[in-house]
Protein backbone atom coordinates (compact mmCIF):
# COMPACT_ATOMS: atom_id res chain seq x y z
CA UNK A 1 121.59 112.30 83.71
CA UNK A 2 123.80 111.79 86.77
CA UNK A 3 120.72 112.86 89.10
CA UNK A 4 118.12 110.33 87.29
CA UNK A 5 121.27 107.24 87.43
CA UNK A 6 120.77 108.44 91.48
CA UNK A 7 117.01 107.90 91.01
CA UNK A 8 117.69 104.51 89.81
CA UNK A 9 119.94 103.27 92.78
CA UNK A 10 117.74 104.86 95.06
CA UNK A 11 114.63 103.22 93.68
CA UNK A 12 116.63 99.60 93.92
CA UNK A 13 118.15 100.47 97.75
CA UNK A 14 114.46 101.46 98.77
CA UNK A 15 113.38 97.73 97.17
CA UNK A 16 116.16 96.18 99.38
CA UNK A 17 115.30 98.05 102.21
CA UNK A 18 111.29 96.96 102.44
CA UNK A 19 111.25 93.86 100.40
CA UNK A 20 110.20 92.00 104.15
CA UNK A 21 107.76 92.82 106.71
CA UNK A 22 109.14 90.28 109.05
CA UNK A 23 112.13 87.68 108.98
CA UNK A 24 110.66 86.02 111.70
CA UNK A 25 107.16 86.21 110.76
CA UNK A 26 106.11 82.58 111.44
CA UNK A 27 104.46 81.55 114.78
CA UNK A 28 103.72 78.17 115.20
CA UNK A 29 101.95 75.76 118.35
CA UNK A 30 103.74 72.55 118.54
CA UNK A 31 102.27 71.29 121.95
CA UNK A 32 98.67 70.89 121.65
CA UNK A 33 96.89 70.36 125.02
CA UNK A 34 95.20 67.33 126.11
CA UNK A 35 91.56 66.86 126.03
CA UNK A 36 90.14 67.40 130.06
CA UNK A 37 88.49 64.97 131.56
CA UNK A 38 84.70 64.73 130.96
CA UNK A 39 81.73 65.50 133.39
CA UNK A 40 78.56 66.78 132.08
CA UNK A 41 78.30 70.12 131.38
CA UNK A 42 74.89 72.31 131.48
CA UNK A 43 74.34 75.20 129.95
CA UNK A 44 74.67 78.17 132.21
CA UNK A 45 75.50 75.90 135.47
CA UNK A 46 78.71 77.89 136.25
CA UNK A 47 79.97 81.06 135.26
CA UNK A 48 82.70 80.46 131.82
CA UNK A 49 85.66 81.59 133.80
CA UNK A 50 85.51 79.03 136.38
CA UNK A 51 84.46 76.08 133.67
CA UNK A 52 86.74 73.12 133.11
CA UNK A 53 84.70 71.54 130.45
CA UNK A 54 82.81 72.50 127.59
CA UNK A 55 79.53 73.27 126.91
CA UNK A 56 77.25 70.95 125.03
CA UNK A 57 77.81 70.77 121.14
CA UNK A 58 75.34 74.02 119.68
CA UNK A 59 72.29 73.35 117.98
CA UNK A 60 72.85 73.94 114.02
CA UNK A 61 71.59 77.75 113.13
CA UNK A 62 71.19 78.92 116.88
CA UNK A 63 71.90 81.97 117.83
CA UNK A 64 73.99 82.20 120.48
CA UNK A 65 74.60 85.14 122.96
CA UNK A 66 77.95 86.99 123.17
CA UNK A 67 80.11 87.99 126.70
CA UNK A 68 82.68 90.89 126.16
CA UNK A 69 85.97 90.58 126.69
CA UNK A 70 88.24 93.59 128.28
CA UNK A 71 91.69 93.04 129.16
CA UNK A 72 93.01 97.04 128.44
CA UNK A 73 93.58 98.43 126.10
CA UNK A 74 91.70 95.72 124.23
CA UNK A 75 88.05 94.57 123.98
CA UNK A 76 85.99 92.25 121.83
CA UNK A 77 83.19 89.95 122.05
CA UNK A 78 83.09 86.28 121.72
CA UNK A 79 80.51 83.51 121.95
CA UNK A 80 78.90 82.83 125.19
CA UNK A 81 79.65 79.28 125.00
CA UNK A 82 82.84 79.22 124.32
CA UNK A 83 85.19 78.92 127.76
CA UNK A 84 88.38 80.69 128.07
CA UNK A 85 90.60 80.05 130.61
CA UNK A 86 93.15 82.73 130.79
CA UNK A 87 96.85 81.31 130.87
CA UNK A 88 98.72 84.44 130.43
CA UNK A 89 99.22 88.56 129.75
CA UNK A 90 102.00 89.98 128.24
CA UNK A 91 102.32 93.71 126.62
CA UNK A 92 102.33 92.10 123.35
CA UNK A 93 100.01 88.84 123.60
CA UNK A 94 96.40 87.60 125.76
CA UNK A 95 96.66 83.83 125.62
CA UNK A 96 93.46 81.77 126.74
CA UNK A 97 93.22 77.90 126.82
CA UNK A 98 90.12 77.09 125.10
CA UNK A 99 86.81 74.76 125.08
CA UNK A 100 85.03 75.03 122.09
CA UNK A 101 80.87 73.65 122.67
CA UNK A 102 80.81 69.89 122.14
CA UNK A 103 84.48 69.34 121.49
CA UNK A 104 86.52 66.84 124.18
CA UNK A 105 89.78 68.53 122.51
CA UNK A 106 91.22 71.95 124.50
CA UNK A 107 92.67 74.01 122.50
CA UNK A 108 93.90 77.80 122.52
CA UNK A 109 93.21 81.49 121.68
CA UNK A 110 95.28 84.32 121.29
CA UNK A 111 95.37 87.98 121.13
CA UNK A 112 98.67 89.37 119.55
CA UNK A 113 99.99 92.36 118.78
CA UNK A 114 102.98 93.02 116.55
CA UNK A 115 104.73 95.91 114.51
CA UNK A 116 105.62 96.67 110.49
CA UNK A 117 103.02 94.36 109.13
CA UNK A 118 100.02 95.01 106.71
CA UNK A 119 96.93 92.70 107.79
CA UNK A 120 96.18 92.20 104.13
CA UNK A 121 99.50 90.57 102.94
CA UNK A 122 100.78 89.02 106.44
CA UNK A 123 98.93 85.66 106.21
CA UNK A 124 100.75 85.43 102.70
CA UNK A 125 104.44 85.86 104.35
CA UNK A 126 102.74 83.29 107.90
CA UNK A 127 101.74 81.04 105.14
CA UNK A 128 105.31 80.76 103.45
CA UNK A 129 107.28 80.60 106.86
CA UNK A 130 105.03 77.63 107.29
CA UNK A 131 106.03 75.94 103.69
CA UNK A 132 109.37 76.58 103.88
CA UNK A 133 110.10 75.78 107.82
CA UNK A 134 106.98 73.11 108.72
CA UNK A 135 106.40 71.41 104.92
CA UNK A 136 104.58 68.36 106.79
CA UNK A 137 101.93 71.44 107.14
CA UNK A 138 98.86 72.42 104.84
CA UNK A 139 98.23 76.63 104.47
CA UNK A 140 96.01 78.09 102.64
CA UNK A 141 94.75 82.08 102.66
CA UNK A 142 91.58 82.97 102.62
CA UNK A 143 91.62 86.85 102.08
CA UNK A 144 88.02 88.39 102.84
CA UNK A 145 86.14 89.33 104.73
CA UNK A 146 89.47 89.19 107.08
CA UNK A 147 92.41 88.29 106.02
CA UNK A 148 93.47 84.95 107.48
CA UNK A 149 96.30 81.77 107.37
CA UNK A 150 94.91 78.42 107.98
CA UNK A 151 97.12 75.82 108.86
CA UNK A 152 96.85 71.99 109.15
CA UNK A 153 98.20 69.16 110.55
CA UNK A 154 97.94 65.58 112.01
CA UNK A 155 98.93 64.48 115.42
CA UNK A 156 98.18 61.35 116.99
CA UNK A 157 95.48 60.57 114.69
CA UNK A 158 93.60 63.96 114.67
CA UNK A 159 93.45 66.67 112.58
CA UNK A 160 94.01 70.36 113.88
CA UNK A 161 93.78 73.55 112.75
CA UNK A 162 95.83 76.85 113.35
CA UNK A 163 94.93 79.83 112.27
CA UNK A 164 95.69 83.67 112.08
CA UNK A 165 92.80 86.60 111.90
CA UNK A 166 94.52 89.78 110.87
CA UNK A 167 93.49 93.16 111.78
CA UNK A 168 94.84 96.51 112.33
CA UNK A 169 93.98 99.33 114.52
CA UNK A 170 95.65 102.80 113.80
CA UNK A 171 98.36 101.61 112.41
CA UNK A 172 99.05 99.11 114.93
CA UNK A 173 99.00 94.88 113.36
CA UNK A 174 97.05 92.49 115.11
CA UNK A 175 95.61 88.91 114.77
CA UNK A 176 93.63 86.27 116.61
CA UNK A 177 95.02 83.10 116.99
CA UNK A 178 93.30 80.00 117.38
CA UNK A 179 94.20 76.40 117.74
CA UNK A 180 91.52 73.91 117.30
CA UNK A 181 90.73 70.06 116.53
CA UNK A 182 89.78 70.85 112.58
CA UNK A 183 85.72 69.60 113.17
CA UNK A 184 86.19 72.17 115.23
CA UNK A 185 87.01 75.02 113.43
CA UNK A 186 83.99 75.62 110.86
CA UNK A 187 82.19 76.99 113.66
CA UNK A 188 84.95 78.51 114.85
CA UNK A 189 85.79 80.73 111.97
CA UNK A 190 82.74 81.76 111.85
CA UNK A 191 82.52 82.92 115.13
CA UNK A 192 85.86 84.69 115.34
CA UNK A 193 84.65 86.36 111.77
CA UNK A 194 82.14 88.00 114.19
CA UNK A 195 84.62 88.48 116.65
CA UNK A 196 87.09 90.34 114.68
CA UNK A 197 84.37 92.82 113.63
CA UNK A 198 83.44 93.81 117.58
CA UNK A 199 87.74 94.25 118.35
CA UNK A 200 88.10 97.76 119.52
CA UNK A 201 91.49 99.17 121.22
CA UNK A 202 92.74 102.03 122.79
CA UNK A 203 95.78 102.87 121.00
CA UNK A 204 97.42 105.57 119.58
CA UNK A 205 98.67 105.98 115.85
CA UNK A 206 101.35 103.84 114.99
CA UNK A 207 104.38 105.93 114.92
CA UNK A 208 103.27 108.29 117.14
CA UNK A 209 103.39 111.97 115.74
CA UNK A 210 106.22 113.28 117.78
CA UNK A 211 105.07 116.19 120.48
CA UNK A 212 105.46 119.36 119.35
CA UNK A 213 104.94 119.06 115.66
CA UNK A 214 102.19 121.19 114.02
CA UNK A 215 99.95 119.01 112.38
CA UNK A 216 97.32 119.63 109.09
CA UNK A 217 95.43 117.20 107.84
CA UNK A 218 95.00 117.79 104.04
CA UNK A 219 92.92 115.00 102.11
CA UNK A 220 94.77 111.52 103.04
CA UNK A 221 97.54 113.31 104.36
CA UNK A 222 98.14 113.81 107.95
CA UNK A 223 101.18 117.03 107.58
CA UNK A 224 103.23 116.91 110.86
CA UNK A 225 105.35 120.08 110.63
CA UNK A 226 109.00 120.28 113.04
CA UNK A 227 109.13 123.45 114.69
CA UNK A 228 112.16 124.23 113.35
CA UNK A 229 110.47 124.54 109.65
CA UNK A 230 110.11 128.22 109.06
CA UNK A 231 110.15 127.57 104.59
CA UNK A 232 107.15 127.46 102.68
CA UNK A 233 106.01 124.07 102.24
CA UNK A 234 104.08 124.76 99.36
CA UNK A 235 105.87 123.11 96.53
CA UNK A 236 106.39 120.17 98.78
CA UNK A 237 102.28 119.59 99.27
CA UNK A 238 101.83 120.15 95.73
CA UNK A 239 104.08 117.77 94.52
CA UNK A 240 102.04 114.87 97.31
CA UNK A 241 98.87 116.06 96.04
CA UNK A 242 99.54 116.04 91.92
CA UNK A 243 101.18 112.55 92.41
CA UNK A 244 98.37 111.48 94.48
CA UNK A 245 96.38 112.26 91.48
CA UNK A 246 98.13 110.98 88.95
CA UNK A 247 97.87 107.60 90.78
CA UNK A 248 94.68 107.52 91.52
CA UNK A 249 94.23 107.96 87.78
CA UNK A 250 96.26 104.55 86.90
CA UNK A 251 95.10 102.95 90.13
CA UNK A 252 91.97 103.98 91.62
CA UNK A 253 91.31 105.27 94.91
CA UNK A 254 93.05 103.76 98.25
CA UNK A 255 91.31 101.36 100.89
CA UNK A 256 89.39 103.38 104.32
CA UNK A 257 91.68 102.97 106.67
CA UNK A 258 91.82 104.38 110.31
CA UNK A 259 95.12 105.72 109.68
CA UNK A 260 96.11 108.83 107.96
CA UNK A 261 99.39 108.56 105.56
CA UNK A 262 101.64 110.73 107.53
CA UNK A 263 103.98 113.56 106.20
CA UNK A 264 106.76 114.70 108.48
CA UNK A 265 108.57 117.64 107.41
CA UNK A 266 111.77 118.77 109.05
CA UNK A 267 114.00 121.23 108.30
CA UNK A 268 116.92 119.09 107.46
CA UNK A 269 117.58 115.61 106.57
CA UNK A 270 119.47 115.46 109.88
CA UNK A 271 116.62 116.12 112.04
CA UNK A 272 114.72 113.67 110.56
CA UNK A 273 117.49 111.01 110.99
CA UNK A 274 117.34 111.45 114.52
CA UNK A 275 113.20 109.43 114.44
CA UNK A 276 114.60 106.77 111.82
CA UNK A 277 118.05 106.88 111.39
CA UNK A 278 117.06 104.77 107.83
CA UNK A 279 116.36 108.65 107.03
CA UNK A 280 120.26 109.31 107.40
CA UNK A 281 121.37 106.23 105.35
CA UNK A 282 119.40 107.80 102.03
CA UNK A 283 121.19 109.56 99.31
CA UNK A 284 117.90 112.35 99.07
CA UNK A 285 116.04 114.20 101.08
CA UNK A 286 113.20 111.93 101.09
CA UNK A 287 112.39 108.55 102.61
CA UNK A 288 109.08 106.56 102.20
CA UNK A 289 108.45 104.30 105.18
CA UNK A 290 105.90 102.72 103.71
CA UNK A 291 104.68 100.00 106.29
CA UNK A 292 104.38 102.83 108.83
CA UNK A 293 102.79 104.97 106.72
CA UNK A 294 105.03 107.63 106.89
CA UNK A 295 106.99 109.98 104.42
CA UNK A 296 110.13 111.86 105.87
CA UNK A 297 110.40 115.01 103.74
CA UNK A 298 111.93 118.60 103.97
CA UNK A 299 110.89 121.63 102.02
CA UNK A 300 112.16 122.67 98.33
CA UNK A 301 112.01 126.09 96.20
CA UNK A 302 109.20 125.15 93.56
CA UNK A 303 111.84 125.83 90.96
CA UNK A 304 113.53 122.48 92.01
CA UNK A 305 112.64 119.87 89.48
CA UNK A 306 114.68 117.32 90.95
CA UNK A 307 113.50 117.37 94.57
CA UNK A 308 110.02 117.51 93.03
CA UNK A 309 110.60 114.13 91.00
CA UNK A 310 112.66 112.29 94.07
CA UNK A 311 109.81 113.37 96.03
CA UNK A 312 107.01 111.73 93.77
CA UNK A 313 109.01 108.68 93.71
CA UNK A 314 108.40 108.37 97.66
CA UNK A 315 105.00 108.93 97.34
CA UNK A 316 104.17 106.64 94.60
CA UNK A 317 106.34 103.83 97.18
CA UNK A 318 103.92 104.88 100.28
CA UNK A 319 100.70 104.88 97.70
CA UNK A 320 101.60 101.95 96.10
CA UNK A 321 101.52 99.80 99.34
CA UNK A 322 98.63 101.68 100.47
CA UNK A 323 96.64 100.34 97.98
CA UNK A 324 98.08 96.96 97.20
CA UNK A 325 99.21 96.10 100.99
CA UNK A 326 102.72 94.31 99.68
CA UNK A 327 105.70 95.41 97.44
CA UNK A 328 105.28 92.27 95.43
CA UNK A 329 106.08 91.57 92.68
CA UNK A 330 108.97 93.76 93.58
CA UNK A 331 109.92 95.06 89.54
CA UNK A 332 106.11 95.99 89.10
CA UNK A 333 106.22 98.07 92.62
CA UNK A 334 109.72 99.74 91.61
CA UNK A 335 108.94 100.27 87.95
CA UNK A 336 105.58 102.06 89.28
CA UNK A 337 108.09 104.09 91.32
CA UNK A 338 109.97 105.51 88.89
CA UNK A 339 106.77 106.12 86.61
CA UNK A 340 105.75 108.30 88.95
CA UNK A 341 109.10 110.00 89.52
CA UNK A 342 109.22 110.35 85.62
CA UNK A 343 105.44 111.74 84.98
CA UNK A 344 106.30 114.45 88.06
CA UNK A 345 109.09 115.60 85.72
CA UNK A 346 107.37 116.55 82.65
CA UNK A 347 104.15 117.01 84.33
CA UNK A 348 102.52 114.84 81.98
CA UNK A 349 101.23 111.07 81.77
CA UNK A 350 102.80 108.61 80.12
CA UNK A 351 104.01 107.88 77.16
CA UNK A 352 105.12 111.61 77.44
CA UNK A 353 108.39 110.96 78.60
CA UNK A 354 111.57 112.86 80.09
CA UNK A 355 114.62 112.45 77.12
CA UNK A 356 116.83 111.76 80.07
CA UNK A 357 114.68 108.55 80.39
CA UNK A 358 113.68 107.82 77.97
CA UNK A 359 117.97 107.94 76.78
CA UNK A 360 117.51 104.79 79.36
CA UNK A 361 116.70 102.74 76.76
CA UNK A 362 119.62 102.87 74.29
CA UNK A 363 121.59 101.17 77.00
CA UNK A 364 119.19 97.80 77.75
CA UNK A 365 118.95 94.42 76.46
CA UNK A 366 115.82 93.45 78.39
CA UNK A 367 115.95 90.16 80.59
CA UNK A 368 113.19 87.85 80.96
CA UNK A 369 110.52 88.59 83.78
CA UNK A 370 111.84 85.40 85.49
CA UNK A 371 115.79 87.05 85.66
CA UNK A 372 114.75 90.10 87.32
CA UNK A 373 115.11 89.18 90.79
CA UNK A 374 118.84 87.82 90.15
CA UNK A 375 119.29 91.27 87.90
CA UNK A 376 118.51 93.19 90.68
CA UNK A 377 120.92 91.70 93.04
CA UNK A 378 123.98 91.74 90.70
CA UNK A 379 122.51 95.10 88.38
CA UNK A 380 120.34 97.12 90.60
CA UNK A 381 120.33 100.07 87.65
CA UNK A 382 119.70 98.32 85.36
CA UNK A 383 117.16 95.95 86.88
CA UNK A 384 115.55 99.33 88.12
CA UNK A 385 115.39 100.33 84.29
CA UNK A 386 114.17 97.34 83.06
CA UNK A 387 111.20 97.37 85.72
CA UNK A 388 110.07 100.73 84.93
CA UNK A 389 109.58 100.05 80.87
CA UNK A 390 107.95 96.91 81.19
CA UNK A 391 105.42 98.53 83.28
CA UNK A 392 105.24 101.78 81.12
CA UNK A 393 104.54 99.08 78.32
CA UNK A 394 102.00 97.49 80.76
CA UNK A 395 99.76 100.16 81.48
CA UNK A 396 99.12 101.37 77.84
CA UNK A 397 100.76 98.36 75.55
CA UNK A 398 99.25 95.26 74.15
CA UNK A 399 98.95 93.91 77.58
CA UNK A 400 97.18 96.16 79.46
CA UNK A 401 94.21 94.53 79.60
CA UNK A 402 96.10 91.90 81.50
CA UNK A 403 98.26 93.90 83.75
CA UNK A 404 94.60 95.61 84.95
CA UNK A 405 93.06 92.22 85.48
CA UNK A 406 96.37 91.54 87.34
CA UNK A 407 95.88 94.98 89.30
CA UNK A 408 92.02 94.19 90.56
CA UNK A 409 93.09 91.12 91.57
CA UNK A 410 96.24 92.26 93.49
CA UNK A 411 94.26 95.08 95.22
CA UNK A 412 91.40 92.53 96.11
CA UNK A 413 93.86 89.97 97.43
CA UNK A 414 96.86 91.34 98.53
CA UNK A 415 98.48 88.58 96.91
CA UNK A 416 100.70 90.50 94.33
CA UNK A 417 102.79 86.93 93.72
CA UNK A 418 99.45 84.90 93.35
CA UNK A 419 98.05 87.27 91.07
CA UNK A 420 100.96 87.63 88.74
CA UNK A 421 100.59 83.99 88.38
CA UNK A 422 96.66 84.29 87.18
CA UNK A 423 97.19 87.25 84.70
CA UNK A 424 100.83 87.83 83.80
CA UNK A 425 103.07 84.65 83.86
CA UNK A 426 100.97 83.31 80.62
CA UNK A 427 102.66 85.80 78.74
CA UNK A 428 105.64 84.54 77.19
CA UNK A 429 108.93 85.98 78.15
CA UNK A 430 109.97 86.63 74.44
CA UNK A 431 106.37 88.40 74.03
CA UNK A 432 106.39 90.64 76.58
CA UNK A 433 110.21 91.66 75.37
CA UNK A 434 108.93 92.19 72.09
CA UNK A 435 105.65 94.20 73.24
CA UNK A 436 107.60 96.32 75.83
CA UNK A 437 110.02 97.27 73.08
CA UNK A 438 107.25 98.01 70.43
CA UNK A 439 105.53 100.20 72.89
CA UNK A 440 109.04 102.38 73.42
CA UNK A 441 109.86 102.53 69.90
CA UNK A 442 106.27 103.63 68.80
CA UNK A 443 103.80 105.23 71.55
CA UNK A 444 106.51 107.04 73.57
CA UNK A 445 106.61 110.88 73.23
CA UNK A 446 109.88 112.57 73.86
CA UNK A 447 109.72 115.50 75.83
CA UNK A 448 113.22 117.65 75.71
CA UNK A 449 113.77 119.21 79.50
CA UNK A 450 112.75 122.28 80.54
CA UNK A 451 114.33 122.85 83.91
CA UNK A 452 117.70 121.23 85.24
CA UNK A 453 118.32 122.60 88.59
């Protein structure tokens, strides 16, 4: 019992630890450049780099030729009529002023790179820097074909339009920027759709694999071996592989991504510390860094139940956001957590369930869904507890057909918040209580423990 109470608090520290991709995750233009001064402008009369103004407005439906872009390690195409006038290079960031055809308003354009974001669910965290720290501002997310923020505003009597084009490239977060006059910007996003799709840049994977490491790729997982591992690691890939199963089972297969989900095993916890000293502030042997993509692991005896279910619990963390791209709703994400930790030990789906669990439930009085987040900072345990039987009682219970609505949706969107909000917050509070503990009392299966090591 002492061992699964450790689950708990490490399911609730690893919430605490990754609830944010960013705390500073809102960029904003406040100076928007004057319009230039006027003189006709002919198509093809000067070379775009040495333009001032812009070229005539485009005919509706042309087609319009593309120029390539390479500033290294970057390239991408964009229309031949738009003029960039290059401001500035940093490592992180290409900034262009910019003439859009027809328009007497200069705006910008922006290439930036950043780190620990997923391109599916960082317009939703842009957007909400922008509500909470620039309220006289519009946003609004428009998720496909690339995910994007669009934000707008008034100054001196016209309307303009920011907005972010997130993409990722081994790992490594990127997004176009753009800042236009908004009767601008229809054309615009169309254009940079196109753009995004030609981006291309030479960068490695995002942490690097560190030199030296023996590395296997087996299915989705890239296996980067220390050479001071001499222990079979069989146990350890069996235990990725069965809870890669059993999630696939409840959640479908992940997203194509250019970047493997990596597995570095060390020999000690220590050793492991010394790439990510988050490693070193655990209380297992495993950490899940999820938004890198990464699992820190070392090898166990296959007789070892409990590394085994710690183990899936890490997984099920690096799946989860592999799938969904956010940790949000952040009692659904942790109560899928310790479902996985929990089928691991008795090798079985749910409701077959672990009597050390499953004893769990003796000691809760659930909260309403709208308490958790204030549970979890007061109760962690408990709020971890709570999570995990609602969404056992999710998955099979009366509501199931709701939480999978709410699951298509999330893994469509990204937007775990926005989708609880569509599928789940129409349950009552009292309801879902009374389902979760109906399901517990009557579908679970108790399964008395085999192993104890």
């Amino acid at each position: 019992m002492a061992r699964l109470l450790g689950l708990l608090l490490v399911c609730a520290g690893l919430a605490l630890a990754q609830e944010k991709q960013d705390d500073d995750s809102g960029i904003s233009v406040d100076e928007v450049p004057e319009g230039p001064e006027q003189e006709e402008a002919k198509p093809g009369s000067k070379p775009a780099e040495q333009r001032t103004t812009a070229f005539p407005a485009r005919e509706p439906g042309k087609k319009v030729e593309t120029v390539e872009v390479r500033k290294k390690p970057y390239s991408f195409s964009v229309p031949a009529d738009w003029v960039l006038l290059e401001e500035r290079i940093t490592n992180d960031e290409i900034y262009f002023e910019l003439l859009l055809p027809g328009s007497s308003k200069r705006g910008g354009f922006w290439l930036v790179r950043r780190e620990r974001a997923d391109p599916r669910s960082w317009p939703y965290y842009q957007a909400e820097w922008f509500r909470k720290e620039r309220p006289d501002r519009k946003v609004e997310v428009r998720p496909s074909p690339c995910p994007r923020a669009i934000v707008r505003w008034v100054q001196e009597g016209t309307e303009w339009i920011e907005a972010y084009f997130c993409l990722s490239a081994k790992n490594n977060f990127f997004f176009f920027q753009i800042s236009c006059a908004a009767a601008d910007f229809p054309q615009a996003e169309a254009d940079l759709l196109a753009t995004v799709r030609t981006f291309k840049a030479e960068v490695e994977l995002w942490p690097p694999i560190p030199k030296g490491y023996e590395t296997t790729q087996e299915g989705i997982w890239l296996v980067a071996k220390a050479p001071a591992v001499t222990a079979s690691i069989a146990p350890l890939m069996k235990t990725l592989k069965d809870t890669e199963k059993r999630f696939r089972r409840e959640h479908g297969p992940l997203p194509k991504s250019d970047a493997p989900l990596v597995v570095l095993v060390h020999a000690s916890k220590a050793q492991g510390a010394k790439i990510d000293p988050a490693v070193g502030d655990r209380t297992i042997d495993f950490h899940a860094d999820s938004w890198a993509r990464r699992i820190f692991a070392i090898p166990f005896p296959k007789e070892n139940m409990d590394q085994a279910t710690m183990l899936a619990g890490e997984v099920a963390d690096l799946l989860f956001l592999a799938k969904y791209g956010d940790t949000r709703p952040a009692w659904i994400w942790v109560g899928e957590v310790v479902a996985a930790s929990a089928e691991c030990r008795t090798g079985k789906p749910l409701p077959s369930l672990d009597e050390g669990y499953l004893a769990w439930y003796s000691t809760i009085k659930f909260h309403g869904v709208s308490e958790l987040e204030a549970l979890r900072k007061s109760d962690a345990e408990t709020w971890s507890r709570e999570s995990f039987f609602y969404v056992a009682a999710l998955r099979e219970g009366k509501y199931r057909k709701q939480y999978k609505a709410f699951l298509a949706d999330y893994a469509e969107t990204a937007d775990g918040l926005g989708a609880f909000e569509r599928h789940l917050a129409t349950i009552g509070e009292a309801d879902l209580i009374e389902a979760t503990d109906n399901y517990i009392r009557t579908r679970i299966k108790e399964e008395k423990r085999k192993h104890d090591h």
